[in-house]
N, C-alpha and C. Protein backbone atom coordinates (compact mmCIF):
# COMPACT_ATOMS: atom_id res chain seq x y z
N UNK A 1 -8.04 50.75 6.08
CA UNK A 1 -9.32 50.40 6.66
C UNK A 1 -9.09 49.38 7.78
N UNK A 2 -9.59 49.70 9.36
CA UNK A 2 -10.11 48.56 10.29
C UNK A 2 -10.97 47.64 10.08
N UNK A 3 -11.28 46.75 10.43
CA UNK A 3 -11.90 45.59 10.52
C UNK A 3 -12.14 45.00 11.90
N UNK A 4 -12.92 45.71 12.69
CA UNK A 4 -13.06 45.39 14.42
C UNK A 4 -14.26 43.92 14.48
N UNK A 5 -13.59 43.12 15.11
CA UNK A 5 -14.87 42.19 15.11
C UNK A 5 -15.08 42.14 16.40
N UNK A 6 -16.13 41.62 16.19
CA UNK A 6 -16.98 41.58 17.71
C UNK A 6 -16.98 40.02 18.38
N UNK A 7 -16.06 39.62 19.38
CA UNK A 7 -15.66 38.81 20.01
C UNK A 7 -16.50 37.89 20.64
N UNK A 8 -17.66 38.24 21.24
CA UNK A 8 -18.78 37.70 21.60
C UNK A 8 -19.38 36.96 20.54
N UNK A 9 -19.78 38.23 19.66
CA UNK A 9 -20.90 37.45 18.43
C UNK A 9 -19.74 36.17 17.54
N UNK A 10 -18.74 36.20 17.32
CA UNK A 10 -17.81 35.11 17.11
C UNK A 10 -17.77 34.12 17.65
N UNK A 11 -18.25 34.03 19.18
CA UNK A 11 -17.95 32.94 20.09
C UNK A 11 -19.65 32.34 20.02
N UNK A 12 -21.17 33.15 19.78
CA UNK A 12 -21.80 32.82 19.44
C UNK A 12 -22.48 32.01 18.36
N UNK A 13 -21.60 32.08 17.37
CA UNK A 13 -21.54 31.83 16.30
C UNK A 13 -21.02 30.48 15.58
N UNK A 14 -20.28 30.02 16.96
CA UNK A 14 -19.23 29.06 16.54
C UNK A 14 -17.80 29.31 15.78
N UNK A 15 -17.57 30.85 15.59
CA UNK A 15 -16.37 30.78 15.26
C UNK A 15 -15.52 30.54 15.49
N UNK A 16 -15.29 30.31 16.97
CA UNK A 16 -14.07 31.09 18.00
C UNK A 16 -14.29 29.71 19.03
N UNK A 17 -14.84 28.86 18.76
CA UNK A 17 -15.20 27.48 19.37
C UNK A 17 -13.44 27.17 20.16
N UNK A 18 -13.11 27.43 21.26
CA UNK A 18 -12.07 26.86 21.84
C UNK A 18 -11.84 25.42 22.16
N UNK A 19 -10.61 25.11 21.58
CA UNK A 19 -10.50 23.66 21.73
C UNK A 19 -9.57 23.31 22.40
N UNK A 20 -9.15 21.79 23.13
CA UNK A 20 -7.78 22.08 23.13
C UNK A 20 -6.56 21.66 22.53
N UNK A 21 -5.45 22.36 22.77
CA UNK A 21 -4.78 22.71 22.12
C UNK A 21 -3.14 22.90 22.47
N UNK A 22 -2.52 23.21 21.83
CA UNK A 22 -0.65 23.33 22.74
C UNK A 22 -0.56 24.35 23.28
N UNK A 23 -1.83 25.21 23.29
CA UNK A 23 -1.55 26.53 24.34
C UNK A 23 -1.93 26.12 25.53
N UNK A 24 -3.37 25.34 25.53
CA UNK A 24 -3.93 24.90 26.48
C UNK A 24 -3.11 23.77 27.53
N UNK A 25 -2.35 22.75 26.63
CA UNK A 25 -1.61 22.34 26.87
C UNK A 25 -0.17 22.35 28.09
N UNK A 26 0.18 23.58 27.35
CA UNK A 26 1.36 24.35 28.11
C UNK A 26 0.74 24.77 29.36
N UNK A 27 -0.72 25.49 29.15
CA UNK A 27 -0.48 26.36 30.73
C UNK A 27 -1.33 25.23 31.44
N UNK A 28 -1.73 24.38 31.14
CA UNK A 28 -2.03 23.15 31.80
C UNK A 28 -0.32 22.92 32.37
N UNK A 29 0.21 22.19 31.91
CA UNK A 29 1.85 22.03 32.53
C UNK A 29 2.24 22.96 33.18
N UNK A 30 2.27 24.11 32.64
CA UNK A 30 2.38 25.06 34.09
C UNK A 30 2.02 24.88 34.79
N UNK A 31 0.76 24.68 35.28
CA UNK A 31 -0.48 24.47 36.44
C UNK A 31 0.21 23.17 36.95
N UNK A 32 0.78 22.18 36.71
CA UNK A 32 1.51 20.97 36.85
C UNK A 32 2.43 21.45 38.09
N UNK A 33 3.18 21.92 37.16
CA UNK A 33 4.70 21.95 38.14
C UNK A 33 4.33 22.91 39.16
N UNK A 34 3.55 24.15 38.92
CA UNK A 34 3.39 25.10 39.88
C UNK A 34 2.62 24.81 41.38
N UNK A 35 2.31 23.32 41.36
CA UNK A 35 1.58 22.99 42.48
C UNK A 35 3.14 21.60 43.10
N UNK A 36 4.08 21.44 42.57
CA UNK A 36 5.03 20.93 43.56
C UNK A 36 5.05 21.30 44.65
N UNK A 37 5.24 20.10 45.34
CA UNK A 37 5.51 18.55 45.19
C UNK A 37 4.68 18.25 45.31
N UNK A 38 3.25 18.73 45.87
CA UNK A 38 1.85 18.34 45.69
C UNK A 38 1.18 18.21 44.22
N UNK A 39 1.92 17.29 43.01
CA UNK A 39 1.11 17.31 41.64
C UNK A 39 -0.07 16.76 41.63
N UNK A 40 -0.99 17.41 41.01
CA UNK A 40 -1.99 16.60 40.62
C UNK A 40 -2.44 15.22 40.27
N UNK A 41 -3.01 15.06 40.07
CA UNK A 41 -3.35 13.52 39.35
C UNK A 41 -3.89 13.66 38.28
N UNK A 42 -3.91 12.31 37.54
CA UNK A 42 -4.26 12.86 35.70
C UNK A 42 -5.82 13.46 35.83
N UNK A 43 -6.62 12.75 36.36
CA UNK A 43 -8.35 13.46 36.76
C UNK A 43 -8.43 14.46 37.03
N UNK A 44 -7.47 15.34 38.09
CA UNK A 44 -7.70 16.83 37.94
C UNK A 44 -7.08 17.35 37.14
N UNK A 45 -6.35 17.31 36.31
CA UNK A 45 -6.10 17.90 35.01
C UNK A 45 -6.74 17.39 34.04
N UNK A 46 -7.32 16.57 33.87
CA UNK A 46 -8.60 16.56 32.93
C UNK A 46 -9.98 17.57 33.48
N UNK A 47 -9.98 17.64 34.59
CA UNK A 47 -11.23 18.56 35.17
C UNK A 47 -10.33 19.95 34.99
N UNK A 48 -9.22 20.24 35.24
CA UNK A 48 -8.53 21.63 34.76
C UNK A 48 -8.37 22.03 33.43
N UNK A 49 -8.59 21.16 32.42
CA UNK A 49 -8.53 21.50 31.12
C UNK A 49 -10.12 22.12 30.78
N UNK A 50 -10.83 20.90 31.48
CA UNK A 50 -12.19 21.34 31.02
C UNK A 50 -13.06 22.63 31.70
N UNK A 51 -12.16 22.65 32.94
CA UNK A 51 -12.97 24.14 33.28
C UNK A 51 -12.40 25.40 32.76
N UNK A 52 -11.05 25.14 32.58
CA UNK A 52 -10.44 26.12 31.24
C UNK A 52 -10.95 26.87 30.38
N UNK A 53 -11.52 25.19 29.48
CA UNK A 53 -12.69 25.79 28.43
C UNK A 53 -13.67 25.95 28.78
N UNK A 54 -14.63 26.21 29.86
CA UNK A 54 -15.65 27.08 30.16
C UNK A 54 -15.38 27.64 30.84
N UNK A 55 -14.22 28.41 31.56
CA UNK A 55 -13.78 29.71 31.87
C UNK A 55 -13.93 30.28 30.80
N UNK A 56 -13.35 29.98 29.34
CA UNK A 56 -13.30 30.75 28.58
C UNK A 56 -14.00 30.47 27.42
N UNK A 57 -15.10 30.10 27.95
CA UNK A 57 -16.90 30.45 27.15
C UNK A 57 -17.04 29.17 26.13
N UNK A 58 -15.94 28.14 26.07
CA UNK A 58 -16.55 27.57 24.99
C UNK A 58 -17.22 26.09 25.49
N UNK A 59 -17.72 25.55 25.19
CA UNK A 59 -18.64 24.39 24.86
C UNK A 59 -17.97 23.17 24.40
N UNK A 60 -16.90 23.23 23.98
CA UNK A 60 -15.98 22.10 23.49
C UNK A 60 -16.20 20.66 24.40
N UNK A 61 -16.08 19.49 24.22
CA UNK A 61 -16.06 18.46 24.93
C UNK A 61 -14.36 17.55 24.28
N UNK A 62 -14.14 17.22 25.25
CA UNK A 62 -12.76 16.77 25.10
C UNK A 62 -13.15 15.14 24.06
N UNK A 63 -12.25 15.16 23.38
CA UNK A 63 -12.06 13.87 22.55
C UNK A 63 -11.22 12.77 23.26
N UNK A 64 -11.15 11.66 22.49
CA UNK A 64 -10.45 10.73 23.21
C UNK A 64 -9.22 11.00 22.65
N UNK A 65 -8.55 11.70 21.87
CA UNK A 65 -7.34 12.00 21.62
C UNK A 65 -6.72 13.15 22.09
N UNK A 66 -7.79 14.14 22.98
CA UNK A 66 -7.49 15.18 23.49
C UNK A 66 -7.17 14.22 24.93
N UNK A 67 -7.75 13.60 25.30
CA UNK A 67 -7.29 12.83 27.22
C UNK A 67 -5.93 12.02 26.73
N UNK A 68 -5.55 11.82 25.28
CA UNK A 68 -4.57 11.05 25.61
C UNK A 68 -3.08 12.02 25.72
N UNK A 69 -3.52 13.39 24.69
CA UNK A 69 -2.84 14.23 24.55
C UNK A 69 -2.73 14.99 26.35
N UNK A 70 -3.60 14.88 26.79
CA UNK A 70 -3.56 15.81 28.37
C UNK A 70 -2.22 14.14 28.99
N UNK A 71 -2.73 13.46 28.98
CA UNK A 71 -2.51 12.08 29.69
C UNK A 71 -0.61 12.38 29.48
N UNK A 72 -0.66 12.36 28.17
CA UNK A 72 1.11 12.54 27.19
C UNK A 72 1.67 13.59 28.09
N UNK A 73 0.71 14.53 28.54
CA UNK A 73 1.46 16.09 29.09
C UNK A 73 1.92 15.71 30.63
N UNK A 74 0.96 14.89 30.66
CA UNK A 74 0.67 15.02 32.44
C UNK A 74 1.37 13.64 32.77
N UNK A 75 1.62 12.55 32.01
CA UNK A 75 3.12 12.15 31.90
C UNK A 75 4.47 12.43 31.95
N UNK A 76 4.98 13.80 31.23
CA UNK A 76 5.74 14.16 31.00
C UNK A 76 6.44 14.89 32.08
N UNK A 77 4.99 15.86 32.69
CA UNK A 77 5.70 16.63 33.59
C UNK A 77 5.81 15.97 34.79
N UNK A 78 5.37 14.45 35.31
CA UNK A 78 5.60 13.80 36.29
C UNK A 78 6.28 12.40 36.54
N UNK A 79 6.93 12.44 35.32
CA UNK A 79 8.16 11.04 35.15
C UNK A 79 8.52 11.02 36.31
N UNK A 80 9.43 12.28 36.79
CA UNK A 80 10.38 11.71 37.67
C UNK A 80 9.79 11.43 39.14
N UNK A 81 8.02 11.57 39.25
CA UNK A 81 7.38 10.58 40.56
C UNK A 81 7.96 9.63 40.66
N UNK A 82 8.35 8.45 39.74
CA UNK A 82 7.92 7.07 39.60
C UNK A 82 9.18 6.79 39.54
């Protein structure tokens, strides 16, 4: 037996509530390096995380442990500025 769910009504529902996360994470860092030597600054990757998640429908609002977690990333991939 299948079990097809319906992707929408999930995201209506609050099931499927996107947060972020180490996926989000990663292709955030992608988005990092892929704009060398012109990197971002930590503010537009906080505005790139969050349009992320309403690209992809959810409603989430970032926590203060999610900016420190973006902050940790967006550290990482720009040590060697400084």
């Amino acid at each position: 037996m299948f079990l097809f769910l319906n992707i929408d009504c999930l995201k209506k529902n609050g099931f499927m509530e996107l947060k972020f996360n180490w996926y989000i994470s990663n292709q955030m860092q992608d988005w990092i390096v892929s704009r060398k030597p012109d990197y971002p600054n930590l503010a537009e990757c906080i505005t790139w995380v969050e349009e992320k998640l309403k690209r992809d429908g959810s409603e989430y609002k970032l926590t203060k442990q999610d900016l420190d977690d973006i902050e940790t990333a967006y550290e990482f991939q720009t040590r060697d500025l400084n």
